[in-house]
N, C-alpha and C. Protein backbone atom coordinates (compact mmCIF):
# COMPACT_ATOMS: atom_id res chain seq x y z
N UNK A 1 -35.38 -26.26 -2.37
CA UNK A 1 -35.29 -25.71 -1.05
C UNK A 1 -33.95 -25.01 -0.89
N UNK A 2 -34.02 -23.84 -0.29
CA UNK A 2 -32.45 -23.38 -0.07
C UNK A 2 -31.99 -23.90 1.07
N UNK A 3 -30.65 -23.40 1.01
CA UNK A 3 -29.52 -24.13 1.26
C UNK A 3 -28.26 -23.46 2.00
N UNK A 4 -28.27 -23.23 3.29
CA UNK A 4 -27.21 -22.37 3.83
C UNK A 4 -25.81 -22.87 4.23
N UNK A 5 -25.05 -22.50 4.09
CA UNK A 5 -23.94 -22.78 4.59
C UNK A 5 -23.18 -21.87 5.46
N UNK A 6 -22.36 -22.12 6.67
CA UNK A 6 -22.03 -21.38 7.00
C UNK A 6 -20.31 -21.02 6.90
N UNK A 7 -19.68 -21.88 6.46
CA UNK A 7 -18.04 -21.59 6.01
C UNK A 7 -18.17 -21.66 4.44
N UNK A 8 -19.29 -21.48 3.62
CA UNK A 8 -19.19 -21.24 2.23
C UNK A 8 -19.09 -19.49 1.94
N UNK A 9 -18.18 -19.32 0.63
CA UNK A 9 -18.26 -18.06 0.19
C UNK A 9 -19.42 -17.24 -0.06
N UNK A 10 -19.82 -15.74 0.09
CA UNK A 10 -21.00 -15.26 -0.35
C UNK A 10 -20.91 -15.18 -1.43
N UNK A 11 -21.95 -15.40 -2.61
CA UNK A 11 -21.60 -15.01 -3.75
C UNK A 11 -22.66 -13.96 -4.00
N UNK A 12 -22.27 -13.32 -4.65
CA UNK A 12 -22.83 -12.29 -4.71
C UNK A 12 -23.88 -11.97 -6.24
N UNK A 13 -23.80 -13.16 -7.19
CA UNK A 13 -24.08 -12.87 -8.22
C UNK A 13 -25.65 -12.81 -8.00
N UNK A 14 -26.88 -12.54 -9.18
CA UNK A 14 -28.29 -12.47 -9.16
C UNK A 14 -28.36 -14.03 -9.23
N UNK A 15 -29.61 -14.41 -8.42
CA UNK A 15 -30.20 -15.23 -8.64
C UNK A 15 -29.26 -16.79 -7.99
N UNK A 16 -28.37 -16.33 -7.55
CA UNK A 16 -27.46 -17.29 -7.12
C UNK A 16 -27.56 -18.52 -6.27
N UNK A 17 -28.53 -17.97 -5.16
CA UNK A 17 -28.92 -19.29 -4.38
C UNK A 17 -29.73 -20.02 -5.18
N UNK A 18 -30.86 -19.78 -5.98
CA UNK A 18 -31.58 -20.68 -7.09
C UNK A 18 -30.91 -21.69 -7.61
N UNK A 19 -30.03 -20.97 -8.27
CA UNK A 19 -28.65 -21.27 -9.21
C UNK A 19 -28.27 -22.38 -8.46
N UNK A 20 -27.86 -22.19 -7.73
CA UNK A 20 -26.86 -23.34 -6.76
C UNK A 20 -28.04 -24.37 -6.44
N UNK A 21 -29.09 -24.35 -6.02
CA UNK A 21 -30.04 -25.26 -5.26
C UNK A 21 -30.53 -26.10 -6.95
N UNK A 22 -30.77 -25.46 -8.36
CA UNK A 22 -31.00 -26.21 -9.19
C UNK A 22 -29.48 -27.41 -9.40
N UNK A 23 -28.96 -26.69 -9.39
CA UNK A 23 -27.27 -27.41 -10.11
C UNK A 23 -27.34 -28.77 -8.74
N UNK A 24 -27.53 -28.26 -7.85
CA UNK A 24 -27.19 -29.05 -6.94
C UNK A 24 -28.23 -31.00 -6.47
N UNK A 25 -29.85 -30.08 -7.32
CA UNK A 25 -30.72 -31.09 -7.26
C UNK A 25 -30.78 -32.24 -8.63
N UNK A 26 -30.35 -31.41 -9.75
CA UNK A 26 -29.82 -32.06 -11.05
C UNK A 26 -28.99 -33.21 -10.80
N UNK A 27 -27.67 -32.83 -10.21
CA UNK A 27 -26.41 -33.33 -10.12
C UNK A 27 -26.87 -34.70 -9.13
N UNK A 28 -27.73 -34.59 -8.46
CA UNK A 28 -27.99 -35.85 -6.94
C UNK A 28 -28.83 -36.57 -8.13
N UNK A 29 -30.07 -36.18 -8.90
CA UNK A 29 -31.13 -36.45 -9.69
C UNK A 29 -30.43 -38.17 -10.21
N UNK A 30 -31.20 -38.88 -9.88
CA UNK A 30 -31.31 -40.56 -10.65
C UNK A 30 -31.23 -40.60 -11.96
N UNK A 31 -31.80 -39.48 -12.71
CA UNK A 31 -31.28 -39.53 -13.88
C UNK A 31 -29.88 -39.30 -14.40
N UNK A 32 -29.50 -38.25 -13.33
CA UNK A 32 -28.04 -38.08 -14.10
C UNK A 32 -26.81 -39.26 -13.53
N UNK A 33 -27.24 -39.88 -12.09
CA UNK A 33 -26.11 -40.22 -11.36
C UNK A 33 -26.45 -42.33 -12.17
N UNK A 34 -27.93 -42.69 -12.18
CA UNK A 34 -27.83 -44.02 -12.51
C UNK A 34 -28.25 -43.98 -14.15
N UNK A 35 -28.60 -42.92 -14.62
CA UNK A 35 -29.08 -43.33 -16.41
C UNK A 35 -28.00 -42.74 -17.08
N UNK A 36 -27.00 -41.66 -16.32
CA UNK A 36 -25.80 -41.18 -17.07
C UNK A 36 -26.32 -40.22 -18.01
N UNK A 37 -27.52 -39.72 -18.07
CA UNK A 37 -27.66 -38.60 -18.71
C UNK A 37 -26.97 -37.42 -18.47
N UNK A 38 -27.29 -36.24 -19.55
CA UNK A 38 -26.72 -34.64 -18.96
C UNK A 38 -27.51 -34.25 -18.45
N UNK A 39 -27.04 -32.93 -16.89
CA UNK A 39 -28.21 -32.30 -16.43
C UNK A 39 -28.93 -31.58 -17.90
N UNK A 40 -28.76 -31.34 -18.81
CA UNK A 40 -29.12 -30.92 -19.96
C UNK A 40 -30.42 -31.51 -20.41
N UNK A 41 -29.83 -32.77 -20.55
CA UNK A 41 -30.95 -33.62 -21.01
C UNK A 41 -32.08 -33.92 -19.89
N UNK A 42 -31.49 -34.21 -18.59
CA UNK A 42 -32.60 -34.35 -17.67
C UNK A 42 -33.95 -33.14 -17.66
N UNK A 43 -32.81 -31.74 -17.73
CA UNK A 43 -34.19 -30.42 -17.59
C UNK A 43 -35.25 -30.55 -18.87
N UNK A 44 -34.45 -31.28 -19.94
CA UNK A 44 -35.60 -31.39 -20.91
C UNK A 44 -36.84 -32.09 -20.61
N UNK A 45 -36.00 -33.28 -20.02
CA UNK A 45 -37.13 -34.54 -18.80
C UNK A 45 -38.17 -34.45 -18.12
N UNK A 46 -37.91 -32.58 -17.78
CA UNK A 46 -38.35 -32.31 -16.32
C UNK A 46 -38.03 -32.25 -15.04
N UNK A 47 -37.09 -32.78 -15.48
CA UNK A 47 -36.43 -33.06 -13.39
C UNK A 47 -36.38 -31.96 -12.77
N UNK A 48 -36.59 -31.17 -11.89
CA UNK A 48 -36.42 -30.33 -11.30
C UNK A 48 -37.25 -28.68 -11.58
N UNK A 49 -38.46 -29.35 -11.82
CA UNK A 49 -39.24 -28.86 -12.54
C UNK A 49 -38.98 -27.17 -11.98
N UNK A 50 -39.66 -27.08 -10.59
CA UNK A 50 -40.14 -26.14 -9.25
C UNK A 50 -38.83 -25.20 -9.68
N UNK A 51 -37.20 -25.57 -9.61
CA UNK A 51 -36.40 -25.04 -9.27
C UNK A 51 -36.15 -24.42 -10.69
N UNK A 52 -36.45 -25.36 -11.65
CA UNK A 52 -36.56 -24.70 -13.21
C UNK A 52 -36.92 -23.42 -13.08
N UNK A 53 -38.16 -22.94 -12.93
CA UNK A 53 -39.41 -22.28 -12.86
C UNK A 53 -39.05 -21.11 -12.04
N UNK A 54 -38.39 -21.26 -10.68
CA UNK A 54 -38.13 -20.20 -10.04
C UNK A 54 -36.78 -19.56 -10.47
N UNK A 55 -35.90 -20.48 -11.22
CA UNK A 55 -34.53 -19.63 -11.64
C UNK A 55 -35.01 -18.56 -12.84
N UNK A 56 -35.96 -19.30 -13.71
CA UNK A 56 -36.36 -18.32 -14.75
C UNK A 56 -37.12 -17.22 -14.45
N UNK A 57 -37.89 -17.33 -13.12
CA UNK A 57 -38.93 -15.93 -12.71
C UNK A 57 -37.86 -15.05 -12.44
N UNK A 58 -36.14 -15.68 -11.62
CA UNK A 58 -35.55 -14.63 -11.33
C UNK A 58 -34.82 -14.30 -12.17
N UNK A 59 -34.40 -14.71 -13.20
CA UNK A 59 -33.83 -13.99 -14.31
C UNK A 59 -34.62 -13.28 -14.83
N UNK A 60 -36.03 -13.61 -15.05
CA UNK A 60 -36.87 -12.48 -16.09
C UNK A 60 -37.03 -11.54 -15.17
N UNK A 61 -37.15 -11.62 -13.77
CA UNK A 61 -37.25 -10.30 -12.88
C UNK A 61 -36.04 -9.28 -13.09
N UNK A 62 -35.00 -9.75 -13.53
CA UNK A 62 -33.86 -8.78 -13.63
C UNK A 62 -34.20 -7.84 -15.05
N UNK A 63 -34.58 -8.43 -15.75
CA UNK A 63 -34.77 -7.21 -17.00
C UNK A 63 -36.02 -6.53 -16.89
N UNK A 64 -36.73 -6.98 -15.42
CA UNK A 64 -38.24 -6.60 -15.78
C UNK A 64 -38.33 -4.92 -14.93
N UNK A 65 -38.09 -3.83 -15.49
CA UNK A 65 -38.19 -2.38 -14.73
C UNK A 65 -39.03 -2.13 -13.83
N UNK A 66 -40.48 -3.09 -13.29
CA UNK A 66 -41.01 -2.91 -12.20
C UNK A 66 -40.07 -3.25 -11.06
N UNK A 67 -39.01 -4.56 -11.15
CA UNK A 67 -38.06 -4.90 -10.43
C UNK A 67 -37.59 -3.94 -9.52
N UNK A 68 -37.08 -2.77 -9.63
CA UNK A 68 -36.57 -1.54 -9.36
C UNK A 68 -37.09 -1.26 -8.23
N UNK A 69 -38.40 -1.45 -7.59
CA UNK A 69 -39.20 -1.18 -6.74
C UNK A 69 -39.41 -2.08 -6.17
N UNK A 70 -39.75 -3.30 -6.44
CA UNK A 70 -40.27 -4.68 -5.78
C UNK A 70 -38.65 -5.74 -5.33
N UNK A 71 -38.04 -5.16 -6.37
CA UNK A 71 -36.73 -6.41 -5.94
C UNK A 71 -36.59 -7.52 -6.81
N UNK A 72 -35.67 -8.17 -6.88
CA UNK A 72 -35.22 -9.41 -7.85
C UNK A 72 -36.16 -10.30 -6.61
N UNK A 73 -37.04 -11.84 -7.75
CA UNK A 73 -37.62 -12.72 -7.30
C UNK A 73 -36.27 -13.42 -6.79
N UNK A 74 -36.70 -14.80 -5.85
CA UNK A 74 -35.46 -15.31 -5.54
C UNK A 74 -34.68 -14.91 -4.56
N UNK A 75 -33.93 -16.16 -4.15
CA UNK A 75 -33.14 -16.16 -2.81
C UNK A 75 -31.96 -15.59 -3.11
């Protein structure tokens, strides 16, 4: 789910709110905070499956040249 803030910096990079909302659901994730795993190892797990899934549609939307017209997927 995204995530607004209102005294946080804009960032401006692609795909960024994704970015931030995966890192952010990893990092809380039971696996990483009580089994001490890496978010690394957790995405192998699965954890965060949804947010997986939508960071990669918006990265592959950036090399994808229909993009140009439709827009980068993602918040």
């Amino acid at each position: 789910m995204p995530k607004y803030y209102e005294d946080k910096d804009e960032d401006n990079k692609a795909c960024s709110g994704v970015r931030e909302d995966l890192k952010s659901c990893l990092l809380q994730h039971d696996c990483v905070l009580k089994e001490g795993k890496s978010p690394r190892d957790c995405l192998k797990g699965g954890v965060c499956k949804a947010l997986q899934v939508s960071f990669f549609e918006c990265k592959r939307s950036m090399l994808d040249n229909r993009s140009r017209f439709r827009g980068r997927k993602g918040y």
